[in-house]
Protein backbone atom coordinates (compact mmCIF):
# COMPACT_ATOMS: atom_id res chain seq x y z
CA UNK A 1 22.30 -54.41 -32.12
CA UNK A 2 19.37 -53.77 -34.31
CA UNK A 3 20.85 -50.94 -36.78
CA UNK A 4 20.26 -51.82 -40.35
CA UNK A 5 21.39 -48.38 -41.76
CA UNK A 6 24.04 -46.43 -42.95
CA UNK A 7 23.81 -44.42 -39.52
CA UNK A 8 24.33 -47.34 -37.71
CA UNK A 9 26.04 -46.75 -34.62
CA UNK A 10 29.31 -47.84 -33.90
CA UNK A 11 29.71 -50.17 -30.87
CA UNK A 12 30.19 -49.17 -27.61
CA UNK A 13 33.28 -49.65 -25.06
CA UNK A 14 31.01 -50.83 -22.70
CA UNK A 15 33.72 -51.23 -19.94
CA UNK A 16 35.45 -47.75 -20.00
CA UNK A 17 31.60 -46.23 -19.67
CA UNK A 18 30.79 -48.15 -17.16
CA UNK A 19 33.74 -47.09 -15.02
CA UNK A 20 33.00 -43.15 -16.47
CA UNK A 21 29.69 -42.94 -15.15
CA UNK A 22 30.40 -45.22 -11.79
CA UNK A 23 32.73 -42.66 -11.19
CA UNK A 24 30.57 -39.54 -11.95
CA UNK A 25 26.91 -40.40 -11.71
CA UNK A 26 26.31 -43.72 -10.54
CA UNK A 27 26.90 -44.79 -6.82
CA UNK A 28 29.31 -47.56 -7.96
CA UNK A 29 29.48 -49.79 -10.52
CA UNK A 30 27.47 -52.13 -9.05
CA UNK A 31 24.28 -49.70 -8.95
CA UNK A 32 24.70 -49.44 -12.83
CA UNK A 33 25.29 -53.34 -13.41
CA UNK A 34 21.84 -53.66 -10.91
CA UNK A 35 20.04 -51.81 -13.50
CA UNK A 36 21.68 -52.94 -16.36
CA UNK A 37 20.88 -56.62 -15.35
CA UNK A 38 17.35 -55.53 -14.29
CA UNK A 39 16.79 -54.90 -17.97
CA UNK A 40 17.99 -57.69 -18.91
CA UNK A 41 15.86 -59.79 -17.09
CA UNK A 42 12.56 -58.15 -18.67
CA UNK A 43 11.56 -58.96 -21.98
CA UNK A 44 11.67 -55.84 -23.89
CA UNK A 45 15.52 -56.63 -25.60
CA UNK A 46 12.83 -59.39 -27.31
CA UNK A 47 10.13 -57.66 -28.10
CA UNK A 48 12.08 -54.71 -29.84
CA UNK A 49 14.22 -57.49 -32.11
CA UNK A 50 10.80 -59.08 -33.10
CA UNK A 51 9.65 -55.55 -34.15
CA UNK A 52 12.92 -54.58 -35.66
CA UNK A 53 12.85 -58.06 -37.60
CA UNK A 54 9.33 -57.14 -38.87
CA UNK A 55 10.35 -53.77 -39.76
CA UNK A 56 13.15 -55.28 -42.16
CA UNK A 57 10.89 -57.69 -43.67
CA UNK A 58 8.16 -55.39 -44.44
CA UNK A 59 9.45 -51.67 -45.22
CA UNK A 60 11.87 -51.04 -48.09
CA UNK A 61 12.95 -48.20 -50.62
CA UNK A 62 13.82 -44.80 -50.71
CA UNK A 63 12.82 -41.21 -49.96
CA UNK A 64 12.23 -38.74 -51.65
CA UNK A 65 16.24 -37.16 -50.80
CA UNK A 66 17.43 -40.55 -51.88
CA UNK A 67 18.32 -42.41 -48.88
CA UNK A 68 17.19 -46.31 -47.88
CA UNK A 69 14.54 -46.16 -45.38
CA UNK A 70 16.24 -47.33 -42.16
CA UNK A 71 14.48 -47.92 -38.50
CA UNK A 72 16.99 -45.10 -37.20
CA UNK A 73 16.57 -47.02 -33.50
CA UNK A 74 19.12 -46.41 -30.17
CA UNK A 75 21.01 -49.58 -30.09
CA UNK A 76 20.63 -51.86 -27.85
CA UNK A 77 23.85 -50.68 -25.65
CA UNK A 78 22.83 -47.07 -25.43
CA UNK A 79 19.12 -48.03 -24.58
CA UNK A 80 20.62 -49.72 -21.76
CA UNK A 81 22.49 -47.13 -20.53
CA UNK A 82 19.62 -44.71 -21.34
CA UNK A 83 16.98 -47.00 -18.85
CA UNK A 84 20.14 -46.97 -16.11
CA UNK A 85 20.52 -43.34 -15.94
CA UNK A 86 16.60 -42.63 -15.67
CA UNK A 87 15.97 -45.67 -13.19
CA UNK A 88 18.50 -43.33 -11.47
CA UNK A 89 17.52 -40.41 -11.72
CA UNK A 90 14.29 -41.26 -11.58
CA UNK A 91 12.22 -38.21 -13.40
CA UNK A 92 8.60 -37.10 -12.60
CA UNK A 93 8.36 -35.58 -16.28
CA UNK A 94 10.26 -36.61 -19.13
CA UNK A 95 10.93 -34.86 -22.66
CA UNK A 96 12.06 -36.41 -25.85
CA UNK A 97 12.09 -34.91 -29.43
CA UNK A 98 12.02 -37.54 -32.09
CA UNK A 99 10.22 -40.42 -31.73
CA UNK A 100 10.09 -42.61 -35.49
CA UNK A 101 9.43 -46.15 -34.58
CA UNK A 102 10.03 -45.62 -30.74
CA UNK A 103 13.07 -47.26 -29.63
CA UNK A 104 14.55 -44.71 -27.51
CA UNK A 105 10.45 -44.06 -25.79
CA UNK A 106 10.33 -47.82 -25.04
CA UNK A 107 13.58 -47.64 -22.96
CA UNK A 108 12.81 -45.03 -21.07
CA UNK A 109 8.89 -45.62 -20.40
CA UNK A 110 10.70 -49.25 -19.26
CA UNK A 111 12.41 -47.18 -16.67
CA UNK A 112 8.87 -45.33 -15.15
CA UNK A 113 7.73 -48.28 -15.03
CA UNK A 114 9.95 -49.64 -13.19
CA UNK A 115 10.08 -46.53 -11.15
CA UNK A 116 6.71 -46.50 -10.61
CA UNK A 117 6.55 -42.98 -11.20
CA UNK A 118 6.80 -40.15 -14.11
CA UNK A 119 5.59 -39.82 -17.44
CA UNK A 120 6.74 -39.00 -20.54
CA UNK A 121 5.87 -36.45 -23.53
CA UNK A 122 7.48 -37.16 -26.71
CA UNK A 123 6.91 -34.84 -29.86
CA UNK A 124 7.54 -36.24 -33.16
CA UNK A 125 6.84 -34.69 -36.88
CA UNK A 126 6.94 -38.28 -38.66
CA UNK A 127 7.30 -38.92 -41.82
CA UNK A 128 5.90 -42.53 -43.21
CA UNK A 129 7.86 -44.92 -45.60
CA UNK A 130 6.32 -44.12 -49.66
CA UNK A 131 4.31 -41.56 -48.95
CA UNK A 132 5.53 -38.25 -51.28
CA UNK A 133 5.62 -35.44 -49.26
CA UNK A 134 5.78 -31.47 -50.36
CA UNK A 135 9.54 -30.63 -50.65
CA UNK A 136 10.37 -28.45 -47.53
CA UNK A 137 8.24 -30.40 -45.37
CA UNK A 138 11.49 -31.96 -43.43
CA UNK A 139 14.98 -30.66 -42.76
CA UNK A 140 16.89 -30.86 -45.88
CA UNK A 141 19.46 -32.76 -43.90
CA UNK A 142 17.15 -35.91 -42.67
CA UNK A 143 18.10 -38.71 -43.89
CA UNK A 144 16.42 -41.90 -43.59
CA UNK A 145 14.59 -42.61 -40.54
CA UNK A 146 10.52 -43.52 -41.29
CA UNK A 147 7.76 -45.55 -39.79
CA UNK A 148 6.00 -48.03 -41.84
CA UNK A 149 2.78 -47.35 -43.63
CA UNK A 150 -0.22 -47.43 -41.78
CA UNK A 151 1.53 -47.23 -38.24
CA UNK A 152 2.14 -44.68 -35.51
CA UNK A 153 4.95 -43.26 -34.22
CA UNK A 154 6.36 -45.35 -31.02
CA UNK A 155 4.50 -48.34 -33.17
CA UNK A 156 7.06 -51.09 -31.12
CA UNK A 157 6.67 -49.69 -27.91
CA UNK A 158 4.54 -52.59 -25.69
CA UNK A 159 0.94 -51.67 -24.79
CA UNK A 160 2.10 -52.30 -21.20
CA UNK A 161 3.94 -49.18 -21.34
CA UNK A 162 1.87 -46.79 -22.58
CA UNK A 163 0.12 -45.62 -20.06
CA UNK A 164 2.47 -42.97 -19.10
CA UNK A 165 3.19 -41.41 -22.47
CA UNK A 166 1.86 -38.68 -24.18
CA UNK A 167 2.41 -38.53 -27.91
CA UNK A 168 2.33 -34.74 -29.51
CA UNK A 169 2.54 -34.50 -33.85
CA UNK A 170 4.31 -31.78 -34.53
CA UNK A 171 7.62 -29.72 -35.65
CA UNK A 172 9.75 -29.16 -32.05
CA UNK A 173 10.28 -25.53 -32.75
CA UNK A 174 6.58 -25.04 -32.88
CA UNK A 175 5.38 -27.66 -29.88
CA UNK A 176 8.20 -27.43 -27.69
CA UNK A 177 7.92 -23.90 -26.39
CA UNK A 178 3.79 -24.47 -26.13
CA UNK A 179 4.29 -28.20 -24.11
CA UNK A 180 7.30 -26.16 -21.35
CA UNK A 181 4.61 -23.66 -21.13
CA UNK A 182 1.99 -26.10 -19.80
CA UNK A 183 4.76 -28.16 -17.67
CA UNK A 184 6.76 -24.99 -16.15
CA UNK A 185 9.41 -27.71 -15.24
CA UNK A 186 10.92 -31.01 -16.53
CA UNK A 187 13.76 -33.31 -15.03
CA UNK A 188 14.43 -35.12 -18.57
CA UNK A 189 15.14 -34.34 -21.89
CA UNK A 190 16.41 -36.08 -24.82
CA UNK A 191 17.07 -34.76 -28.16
CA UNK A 192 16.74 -37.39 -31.14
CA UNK A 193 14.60 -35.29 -33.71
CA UNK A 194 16.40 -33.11 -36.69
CA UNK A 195 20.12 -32.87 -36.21
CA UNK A 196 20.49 -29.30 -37.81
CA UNK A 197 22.95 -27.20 -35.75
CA UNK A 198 19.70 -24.66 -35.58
CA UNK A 199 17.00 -26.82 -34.41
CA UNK A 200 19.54 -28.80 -32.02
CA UNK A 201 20.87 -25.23 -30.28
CA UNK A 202 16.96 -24.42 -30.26
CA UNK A 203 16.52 -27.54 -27.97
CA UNK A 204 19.44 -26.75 -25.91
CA UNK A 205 18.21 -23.58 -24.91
CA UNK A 206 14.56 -24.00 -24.85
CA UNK A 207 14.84 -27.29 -22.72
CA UNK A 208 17.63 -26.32 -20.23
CA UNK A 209 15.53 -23.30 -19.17
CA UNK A 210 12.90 -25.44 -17.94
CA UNK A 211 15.14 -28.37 -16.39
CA UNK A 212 15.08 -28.22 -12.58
CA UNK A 213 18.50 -28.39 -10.75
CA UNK A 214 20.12 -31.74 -11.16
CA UNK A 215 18.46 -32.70 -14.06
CA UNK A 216 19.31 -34.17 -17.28
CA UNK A 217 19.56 -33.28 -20.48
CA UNK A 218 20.72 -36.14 -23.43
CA UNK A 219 21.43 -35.08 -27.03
CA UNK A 220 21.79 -38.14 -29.69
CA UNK A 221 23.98 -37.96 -32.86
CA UNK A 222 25.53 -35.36 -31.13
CA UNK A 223 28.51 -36.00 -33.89
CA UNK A 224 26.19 -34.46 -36.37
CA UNK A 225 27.36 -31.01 -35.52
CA UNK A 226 28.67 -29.29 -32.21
CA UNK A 227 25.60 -27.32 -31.39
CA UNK A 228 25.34 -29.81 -28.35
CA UNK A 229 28.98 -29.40 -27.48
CA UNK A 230 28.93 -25.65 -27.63
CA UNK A 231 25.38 -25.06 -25.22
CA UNK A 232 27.81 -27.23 -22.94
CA UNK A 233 30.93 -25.11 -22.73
CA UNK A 234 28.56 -21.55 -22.84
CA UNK A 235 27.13 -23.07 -19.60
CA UNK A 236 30.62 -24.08 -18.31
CA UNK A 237 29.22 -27.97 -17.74
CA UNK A 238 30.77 -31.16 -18.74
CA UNK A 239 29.27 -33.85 -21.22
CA UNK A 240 29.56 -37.54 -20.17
CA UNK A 241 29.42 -39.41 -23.15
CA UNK A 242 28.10 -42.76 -24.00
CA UNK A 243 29.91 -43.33 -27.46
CA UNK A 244 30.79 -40.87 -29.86
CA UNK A 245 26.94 -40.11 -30.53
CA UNK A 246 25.51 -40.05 -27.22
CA UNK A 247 26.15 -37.50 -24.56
CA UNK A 248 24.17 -36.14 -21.17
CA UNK A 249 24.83 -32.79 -19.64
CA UNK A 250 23.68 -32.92 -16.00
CA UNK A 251 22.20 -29.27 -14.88
């Protein structure tokens, strides 16, 4: 894993998830370990080390809250399980809220790819490593996450993969409801953007009223608070987790 921050994730039983989500959303185990292997046999595990390594070299300090700037990525084991799921379920439009340095986009525009089908719009309000911001531009509660000067958001994702994403700058609770009212209907959505119980219950509802039947929505950090957890039981469905942090709620 790739974490170098105090939110580093913890890791995974990889064996007990793979027999949870044989059991409830993959054929059998050995669909999941086909895709698992699959992405181990491209070369994007590399290319996201060399980034992460360049991002450690190059980017330290503090914000302005006091925290060490951190690369606030996936992990390597929940990316994996991330690309499985979508090369799966295979979605003609994805969502994700939160983008930073792009870990999490590069996993899943791995899996269109791979699909050969589907793009994805990810909407990210960034904020960049030394540069002083007004006070109450970001959730009181973010910690440490940033991009390094004079980059993008998604800044590691290969230029190979681009070509079906859509970047949008901009608070969620102020692009969301404008991007489901251009795409009427998504299959994918994953939440990785401000933790606060408000903004994450925003997401819940906003996003499952536009997810078509089957479809899947994934919250990150989901430990942060129980927004996530609550949306679940109100709709009466069950969350198969991936870790402690990660969890999917299938429509």
């Amino acid at each position: 894993m790739v974490k170098n921050s105090k939110t580093e994730k913890k890791s995974l039983a990889t064996e007990r998830i793979d027999f949870n989500l044989s059991r409830d959303y993959f054929t059998d185990e050995q669909e999941l370990l086909r895709y698992k292997k699959e992405f181990y046999q491209s070369n994007l595990r590399e290319q996201l080390k060399e980034k992460a390594e360049e991002f450690s070299q190059k980017v330290r300090g503090k914000t302005q809250r006091g925290y060490d700037f951190e690369l606030a990525d996936l992990g390597f084991e929940q990316g994996i399980y991330l690309y499985s799921i979508l090369r799966k379920l295979k979605p003609e439009v994805a969502v994700e809220t939160g983008v930073c340095n792009g870990f999490s986009s590069a996993f899943i525009l791995l899996a269109l790819e791979k699909n050969h089908f589907g793009k994805l719009y990810s909407l990210d309000w960034p904020e960049v490593a030394g540069v002083t911001y007004e006070e109450e531009r970001f959730w009181r509660g973010k910690r440490g996450a940033v991009i390094p000067p004079n980059q993008e958001p998604g800044w590691v994702i290969p230029v190979e993969l681009k070509s079906r994403w859509e970047l949008i700058l901009g608070r969620t609770q102020d692009k969301l409801p404008e991007l489901y009212a251009e795409l009427n209907q998504i299959d994918f959505f994953l939440h990785d953007s401000e933790h606060s119980y408000e903004c994450m219950w925003f997401e819940c509802n906003c996003s499952y009223e536009v997810l078509r039947s089957s479809g899947i929505m994934m919250f990150d950090d989901i430990s942060w608070n129980c927004a996530f957890q609550n949306f679940a039981q109100k709709k009466n469905k069950k969350i198969f987790y991936i870790g402690e942090d990660l969890g999917f709620l299938i429509k």
